[in-house]
Each structure stands twice: as structure tokens, then as C-alpha cells.
C-alpha atoms as a PDB file:
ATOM      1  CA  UNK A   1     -11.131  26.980 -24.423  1.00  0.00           C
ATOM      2  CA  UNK A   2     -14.934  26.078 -24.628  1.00  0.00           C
ATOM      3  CA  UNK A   3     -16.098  24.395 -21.726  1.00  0.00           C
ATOM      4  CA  UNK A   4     -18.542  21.425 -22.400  1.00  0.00           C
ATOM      5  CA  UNK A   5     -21.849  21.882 -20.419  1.00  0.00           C
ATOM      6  CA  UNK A   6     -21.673  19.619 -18.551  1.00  0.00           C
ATOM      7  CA  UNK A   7     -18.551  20.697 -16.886  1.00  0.00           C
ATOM      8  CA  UNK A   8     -19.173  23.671 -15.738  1.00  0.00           C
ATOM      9  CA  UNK A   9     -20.349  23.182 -12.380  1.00  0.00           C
ATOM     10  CA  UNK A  10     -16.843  21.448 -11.885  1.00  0.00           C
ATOM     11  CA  UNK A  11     -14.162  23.277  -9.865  1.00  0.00           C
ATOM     12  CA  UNK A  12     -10.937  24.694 -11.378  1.00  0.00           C
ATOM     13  CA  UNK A  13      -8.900  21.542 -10.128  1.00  0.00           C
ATOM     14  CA  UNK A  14     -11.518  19.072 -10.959  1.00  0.00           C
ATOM     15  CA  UNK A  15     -11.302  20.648 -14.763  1.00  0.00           C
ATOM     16  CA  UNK A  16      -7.729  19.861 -14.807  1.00  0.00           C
ATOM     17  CA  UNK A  17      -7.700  16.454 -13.806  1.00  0.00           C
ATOM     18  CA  UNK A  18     -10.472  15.574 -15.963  1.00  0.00           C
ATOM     19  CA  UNK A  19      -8.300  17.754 -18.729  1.00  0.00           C
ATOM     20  CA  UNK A  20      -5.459  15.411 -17.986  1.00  0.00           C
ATOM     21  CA  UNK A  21      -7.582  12.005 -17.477  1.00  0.00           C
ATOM     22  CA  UNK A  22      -8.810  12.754 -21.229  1.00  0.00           C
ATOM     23  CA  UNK A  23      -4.799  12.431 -22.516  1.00  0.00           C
ATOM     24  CA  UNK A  24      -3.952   9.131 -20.761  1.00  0.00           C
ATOM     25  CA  UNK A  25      -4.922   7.250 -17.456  1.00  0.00           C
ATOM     26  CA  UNK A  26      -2.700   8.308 -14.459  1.00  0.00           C
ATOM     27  CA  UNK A  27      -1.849   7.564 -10.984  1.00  0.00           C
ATOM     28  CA  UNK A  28      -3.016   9.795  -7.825  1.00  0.00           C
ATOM     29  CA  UNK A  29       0.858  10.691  -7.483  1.00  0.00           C
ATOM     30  CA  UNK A  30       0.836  11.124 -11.504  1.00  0.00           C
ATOM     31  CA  UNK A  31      -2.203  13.565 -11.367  1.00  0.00           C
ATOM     32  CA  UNK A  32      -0.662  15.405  -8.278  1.00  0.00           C
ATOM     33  CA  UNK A  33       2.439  15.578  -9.906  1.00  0.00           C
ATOM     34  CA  UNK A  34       1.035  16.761 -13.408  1.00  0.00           C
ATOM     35  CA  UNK A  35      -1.620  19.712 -11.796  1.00  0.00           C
ATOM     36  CA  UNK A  36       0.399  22.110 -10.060  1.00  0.00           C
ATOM     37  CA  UNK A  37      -2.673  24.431  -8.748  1.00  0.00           C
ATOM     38  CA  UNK A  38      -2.808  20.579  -5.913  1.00  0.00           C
ATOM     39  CA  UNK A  39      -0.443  20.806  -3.303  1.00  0.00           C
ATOM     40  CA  UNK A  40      -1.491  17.895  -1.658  1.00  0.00           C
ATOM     41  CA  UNK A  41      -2.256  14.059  -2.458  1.00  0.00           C
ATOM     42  CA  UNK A  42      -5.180  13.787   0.222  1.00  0.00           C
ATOM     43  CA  UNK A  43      -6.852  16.969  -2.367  1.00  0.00           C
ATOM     44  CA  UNK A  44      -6.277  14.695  -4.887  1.00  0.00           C
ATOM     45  CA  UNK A  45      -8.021  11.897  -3.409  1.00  0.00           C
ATOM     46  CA  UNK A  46     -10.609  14.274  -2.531  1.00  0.00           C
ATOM     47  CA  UNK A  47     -11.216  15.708  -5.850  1.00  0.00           C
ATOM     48  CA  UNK A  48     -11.038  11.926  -7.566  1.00  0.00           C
ATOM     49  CA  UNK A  49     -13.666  10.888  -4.924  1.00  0.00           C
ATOM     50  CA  UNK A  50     -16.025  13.964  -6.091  1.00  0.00           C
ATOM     51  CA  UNK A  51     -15.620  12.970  -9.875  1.00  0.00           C
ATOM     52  CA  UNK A  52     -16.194   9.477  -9.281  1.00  0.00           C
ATOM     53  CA  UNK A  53     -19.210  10.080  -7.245  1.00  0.00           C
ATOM     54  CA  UNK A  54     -20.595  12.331 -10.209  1.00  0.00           C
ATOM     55  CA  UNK A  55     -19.644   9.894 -12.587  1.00  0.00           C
ATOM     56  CA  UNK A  56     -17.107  11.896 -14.557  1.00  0.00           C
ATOM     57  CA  UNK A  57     -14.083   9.332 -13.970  1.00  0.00           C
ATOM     58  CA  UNK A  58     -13.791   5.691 -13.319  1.00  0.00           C
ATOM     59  CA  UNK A  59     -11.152   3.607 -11.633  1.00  0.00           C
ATOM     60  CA  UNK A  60      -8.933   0.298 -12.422  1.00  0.00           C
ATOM     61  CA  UNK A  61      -6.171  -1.683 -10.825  1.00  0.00           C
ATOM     62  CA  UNK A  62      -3.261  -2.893 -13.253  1.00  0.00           C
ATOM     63  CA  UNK A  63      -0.435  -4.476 -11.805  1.00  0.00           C
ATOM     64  CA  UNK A  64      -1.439  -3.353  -7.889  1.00  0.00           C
ATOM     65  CA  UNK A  65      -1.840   0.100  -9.154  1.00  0.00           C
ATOM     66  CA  UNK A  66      -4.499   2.104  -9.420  1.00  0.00           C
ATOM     67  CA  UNK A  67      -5.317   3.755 -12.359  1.00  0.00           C
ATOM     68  CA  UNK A  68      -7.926   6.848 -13.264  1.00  0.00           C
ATOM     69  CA  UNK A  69      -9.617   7.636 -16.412  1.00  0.00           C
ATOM     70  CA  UNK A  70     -12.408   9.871 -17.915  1.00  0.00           C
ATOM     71  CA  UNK A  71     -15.374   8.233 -18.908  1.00  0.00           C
END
């Protein structure tokens, strides 16, 4: 798999939930669930704040649940 540029300076588990945010928007639980290398949902809060911070992945609430996506 080619890597975009820009990614590369991502981490293994920050690859894979962008990877997965580019298929469909998901829940924390959903991304924890769907990346087994995360063990637990506080790295996956973690890992979403680092993306969003970098401006890789954006945030919405649908229902009173929060949903991720790529951007």
C-alpha cells in the first residue's frame, strides 16, 4: 500500500483509523471495535484527539451520538 505524504508522520494506529474513517463514519466503540492493534477506548480517544488536532478527521453528533469522519 502507498502511503499518501501527508500521512506518514502518522502512527501505525492513527493510519488505521483514518484507513477505516475513509470507508464510513464510526463511533469511538465502532473504531475500537474495528482496529484490533487498540486495546483500549481512552487510546482511542487519544488517537481521535491527535487527528482532530492535526486536522485529519472531523466530528458530528447524529441522534446523541457522536460520529468521526476523514476529511
Amino acid at each position: 500500500m502507498i502511503i499518501p505524504m501527508r500521512h506518514q508522520k502518522l502512527s501505525l494506529n492513527e493510519k488505521n483509523i483514518l484507513d477505516a474513517l475513509n470507508k464510513e463514519h464510526l463511533t469511538s466503540v465502532q473504531i475500537l471495535n474495528r482496529i484490533e492493534s487498540i486495546s483500549l477506548i481512552l487510546q482511542v480517544y487519544s488517537l481521535l484527539d491527535g487527528l482532530s488536532s492535526k486536522g485529519y478527521i472531523t466530528s458530528y453528533v447524529k441522534k446523541d451520538v457522536k460520529y468521526h469522519c476523514a476529511s
